[in-house]
C-alpha atoms as a PDB file:
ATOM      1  CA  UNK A   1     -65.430  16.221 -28.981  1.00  0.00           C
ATOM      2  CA  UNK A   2     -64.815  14.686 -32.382  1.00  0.00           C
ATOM      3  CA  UNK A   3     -62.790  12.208 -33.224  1.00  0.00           C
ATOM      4  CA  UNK A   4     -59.478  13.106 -34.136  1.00  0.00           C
ATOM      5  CA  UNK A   5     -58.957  12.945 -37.700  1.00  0.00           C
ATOM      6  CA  UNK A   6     -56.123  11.137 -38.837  1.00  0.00           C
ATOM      7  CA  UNK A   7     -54.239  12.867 -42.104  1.00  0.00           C
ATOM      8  CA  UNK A   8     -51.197  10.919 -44.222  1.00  0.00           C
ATOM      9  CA  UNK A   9     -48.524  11.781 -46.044  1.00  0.00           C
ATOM     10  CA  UNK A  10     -46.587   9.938 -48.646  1.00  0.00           C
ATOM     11  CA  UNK A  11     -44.095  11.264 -50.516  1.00  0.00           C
ATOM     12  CA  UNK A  12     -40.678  11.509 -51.019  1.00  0.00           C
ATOM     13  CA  UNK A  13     -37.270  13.717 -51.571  1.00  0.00           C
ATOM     14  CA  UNK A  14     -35.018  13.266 -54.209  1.00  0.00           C
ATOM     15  CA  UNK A  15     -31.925  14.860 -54.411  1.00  0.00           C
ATOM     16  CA  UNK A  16     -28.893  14.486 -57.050  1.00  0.00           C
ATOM     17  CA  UNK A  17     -29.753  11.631 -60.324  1.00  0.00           C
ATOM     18  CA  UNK A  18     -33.412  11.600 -59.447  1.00  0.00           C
ATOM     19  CA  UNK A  19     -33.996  15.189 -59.087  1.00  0.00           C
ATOM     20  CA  UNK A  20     -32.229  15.675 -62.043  1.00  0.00           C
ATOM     21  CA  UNK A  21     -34.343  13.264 -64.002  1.00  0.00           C
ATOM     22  CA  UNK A  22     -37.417  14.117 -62.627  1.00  0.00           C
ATOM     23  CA  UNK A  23     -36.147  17.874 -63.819  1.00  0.00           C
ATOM     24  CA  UNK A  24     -35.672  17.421 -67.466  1.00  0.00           C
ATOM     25  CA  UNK A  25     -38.908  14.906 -68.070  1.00  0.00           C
ATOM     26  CA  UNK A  26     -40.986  17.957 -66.877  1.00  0.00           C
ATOM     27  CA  UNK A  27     -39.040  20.535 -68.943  1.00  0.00           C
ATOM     28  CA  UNK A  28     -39.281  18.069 -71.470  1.00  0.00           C
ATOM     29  CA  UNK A  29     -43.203  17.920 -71.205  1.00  0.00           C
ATOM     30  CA  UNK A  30     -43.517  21.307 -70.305  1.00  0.00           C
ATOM     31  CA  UNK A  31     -41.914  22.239 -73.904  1.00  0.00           C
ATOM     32  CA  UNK A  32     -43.412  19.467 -75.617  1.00  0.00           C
ATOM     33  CA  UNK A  33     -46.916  18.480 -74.062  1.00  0.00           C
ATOM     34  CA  UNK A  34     -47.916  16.171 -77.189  1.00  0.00           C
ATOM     35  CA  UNK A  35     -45.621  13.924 -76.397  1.00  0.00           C
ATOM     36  CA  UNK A  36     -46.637  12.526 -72.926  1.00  0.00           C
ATOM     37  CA  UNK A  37     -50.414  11.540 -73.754  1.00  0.00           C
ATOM     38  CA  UNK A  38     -50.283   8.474 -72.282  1.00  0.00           C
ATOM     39  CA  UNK A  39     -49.260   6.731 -68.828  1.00  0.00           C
ATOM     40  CA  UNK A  40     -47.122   3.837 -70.803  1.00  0.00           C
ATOM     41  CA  UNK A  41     -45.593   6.581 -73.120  1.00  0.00           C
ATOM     42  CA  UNK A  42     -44.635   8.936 -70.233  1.00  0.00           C
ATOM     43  CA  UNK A  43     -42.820   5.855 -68.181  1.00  0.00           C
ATOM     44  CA  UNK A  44     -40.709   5.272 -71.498  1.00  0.00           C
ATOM     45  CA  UNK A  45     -40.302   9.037 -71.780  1.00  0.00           C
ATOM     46  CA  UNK A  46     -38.962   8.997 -68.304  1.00  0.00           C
ATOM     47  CA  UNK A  47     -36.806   6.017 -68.460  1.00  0.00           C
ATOM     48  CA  UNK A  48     -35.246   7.249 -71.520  1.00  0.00           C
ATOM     49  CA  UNK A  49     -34.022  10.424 -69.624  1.00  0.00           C
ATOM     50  CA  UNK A  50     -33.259   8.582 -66.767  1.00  0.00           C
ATOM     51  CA  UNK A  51     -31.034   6.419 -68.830  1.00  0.00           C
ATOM     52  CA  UNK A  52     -28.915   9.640 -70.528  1.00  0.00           C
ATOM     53  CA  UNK A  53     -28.619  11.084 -67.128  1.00  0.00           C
ATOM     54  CA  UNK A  54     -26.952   7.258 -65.761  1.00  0.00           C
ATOM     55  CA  UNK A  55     -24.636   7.425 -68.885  1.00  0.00           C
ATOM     56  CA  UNK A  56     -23.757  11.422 -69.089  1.00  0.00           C
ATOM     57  CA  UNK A  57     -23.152  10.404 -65.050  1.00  0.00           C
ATOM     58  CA  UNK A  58     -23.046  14.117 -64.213  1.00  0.00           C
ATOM     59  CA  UNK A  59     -23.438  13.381 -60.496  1.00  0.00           C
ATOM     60  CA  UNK A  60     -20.295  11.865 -59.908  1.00  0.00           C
ATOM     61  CA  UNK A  61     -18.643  12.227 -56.966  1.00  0.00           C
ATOM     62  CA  UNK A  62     -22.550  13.217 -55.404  1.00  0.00           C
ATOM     63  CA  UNK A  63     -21.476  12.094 -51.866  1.00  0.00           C
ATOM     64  CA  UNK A  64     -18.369  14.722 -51.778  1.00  0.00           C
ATOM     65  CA  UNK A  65     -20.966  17.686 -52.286  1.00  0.00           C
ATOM     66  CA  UNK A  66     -23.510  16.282 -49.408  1.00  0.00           C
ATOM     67  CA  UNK A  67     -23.459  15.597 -45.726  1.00  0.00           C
ATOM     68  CA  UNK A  68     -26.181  14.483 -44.182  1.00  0.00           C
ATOM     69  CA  UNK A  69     -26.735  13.971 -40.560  1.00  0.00           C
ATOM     70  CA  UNK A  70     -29.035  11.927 -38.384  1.00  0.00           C
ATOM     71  CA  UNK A  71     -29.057  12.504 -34.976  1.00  0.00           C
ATOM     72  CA  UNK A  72     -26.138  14.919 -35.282  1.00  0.00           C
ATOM     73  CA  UNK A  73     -24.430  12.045 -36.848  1.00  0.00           C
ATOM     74  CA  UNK A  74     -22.943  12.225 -40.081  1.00  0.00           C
ATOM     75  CA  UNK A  75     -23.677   9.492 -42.687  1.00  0.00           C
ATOM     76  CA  UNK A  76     -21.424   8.309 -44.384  1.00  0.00           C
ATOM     77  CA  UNK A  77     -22.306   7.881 -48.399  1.00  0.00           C
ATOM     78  CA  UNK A  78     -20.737   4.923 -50.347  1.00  0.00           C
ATOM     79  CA  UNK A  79     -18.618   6.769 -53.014  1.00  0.00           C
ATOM     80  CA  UNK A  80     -20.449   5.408 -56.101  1.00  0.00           C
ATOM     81  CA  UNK A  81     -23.378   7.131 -55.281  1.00  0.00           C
ATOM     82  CA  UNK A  82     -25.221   9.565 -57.316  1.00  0.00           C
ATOM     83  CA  UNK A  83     -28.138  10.525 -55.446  1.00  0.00           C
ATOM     84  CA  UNK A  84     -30.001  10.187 -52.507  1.00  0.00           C
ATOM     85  CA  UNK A  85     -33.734   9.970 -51.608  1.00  0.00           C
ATOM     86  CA  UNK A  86     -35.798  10.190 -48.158  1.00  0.00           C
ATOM     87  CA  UNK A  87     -38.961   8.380 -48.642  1.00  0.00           C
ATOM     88  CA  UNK A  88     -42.007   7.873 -46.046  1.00  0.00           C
ATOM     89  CA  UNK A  89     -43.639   5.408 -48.600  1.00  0.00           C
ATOM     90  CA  UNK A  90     -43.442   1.601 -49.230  1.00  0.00           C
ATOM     91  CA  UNK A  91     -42.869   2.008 -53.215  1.00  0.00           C
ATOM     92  CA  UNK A  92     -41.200   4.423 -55.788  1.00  0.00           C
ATOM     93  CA  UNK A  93     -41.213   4.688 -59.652  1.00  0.00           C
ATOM     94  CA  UNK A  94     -44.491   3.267 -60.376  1.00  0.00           C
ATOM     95  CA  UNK A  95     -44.234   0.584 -57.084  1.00  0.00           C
ATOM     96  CA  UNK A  96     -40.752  -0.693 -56.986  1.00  0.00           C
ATOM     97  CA  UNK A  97     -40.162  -2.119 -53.318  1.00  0.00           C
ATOM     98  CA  UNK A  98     -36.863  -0.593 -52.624  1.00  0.00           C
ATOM     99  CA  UNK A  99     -37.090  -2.372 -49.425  1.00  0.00           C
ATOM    100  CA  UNK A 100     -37.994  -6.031 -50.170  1.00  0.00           C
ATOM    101  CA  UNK A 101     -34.819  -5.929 -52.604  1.00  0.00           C
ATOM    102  CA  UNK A 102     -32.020  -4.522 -50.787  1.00  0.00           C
ATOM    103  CA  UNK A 103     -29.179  -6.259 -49.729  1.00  0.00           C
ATOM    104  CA  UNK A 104     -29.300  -6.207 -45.587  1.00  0.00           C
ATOM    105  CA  UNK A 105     -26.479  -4.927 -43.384  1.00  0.00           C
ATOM    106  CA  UNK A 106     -24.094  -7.716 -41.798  1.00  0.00           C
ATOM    107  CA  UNK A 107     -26.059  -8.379 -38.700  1.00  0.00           C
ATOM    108  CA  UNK A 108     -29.473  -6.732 -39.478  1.00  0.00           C
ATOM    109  CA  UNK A 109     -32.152  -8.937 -39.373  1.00  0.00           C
ATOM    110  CA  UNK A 110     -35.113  -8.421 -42.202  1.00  0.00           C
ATOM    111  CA  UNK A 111     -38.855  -9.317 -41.764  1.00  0.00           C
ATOM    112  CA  UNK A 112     -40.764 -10.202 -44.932  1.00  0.00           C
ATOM    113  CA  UNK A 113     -44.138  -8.376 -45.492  1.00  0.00           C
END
C-alpha cells in the first residue's frame, strides 16, 4: 500500500476584536481595492483599523456574551477581555509568538523553543 500521506492544517479562529478587525479591513479593501497594493501598506491599513476598533472598544464586556467549554468545563474569561482566538499555529499577525511572550500561570512550568 502507499504510504500514508500526511496533510496539515494551520489556521486559526477569531472571534470578538479580531473578527471584527479582520471584518472591516476586507470591507475596506473590498470597497476600495487601490488602496491595499502592497504587503507593507496593507499591515498599516490593518493596524490602523485595528487601532479604532481598541479605542471605539465595542467589545466590552466580550466575556459576558461567551462561554466556552473544554471538556464540559466552562472557562472562565478574565473580564477585560475583548476577544478570543483558537489557534493550531506557532505565530499570528505576520509571526508574533503569542506563546514565547505570555506571562505563565503560577505553577506552570515553560520550555523555551
Amino acid at each position: 500500500p502507499p504510504p500514508p500521506t500526511v496533510k496539515h492544517l494551520n489556521n486559526y479562529l477569531g472571534i470578538g476584536i479580531d473578527a471584527q478587525c479582520a471584518l472591516a479591513f476586507h470591507q475596506m479593501r473590498e470597497k476600495y481595492p487601490s488602496w491595499f497594493q502592497s504587503q507593507m501598506g496593507n499591515k498599516m491599513w490593518y493596524t490602523g483599523v485595528g487601532a479604532k476598533d481598541l479605542l471605539e472598544r465595542k467589545c466590552l464586556g466580550f466575556p459576558r456574551r461567551l462561554t466556552i467549554l473544554a471538556d464540559g468545563v466552562p472557562l472562565t474569561l478574565p473580564p477585560y477581555a475583548q476577544g478570543v482566538l483558537v489557534l493550531n499555529i506557532n505565530s499570528y499577525m505576520g509571526g508574533v509568538d503569542l506563546w514565547r511572550y505570555g506571562v505563565p500561570y503560577e505553577g506552570e512550568e515553560r520550555e523555551c523553543a
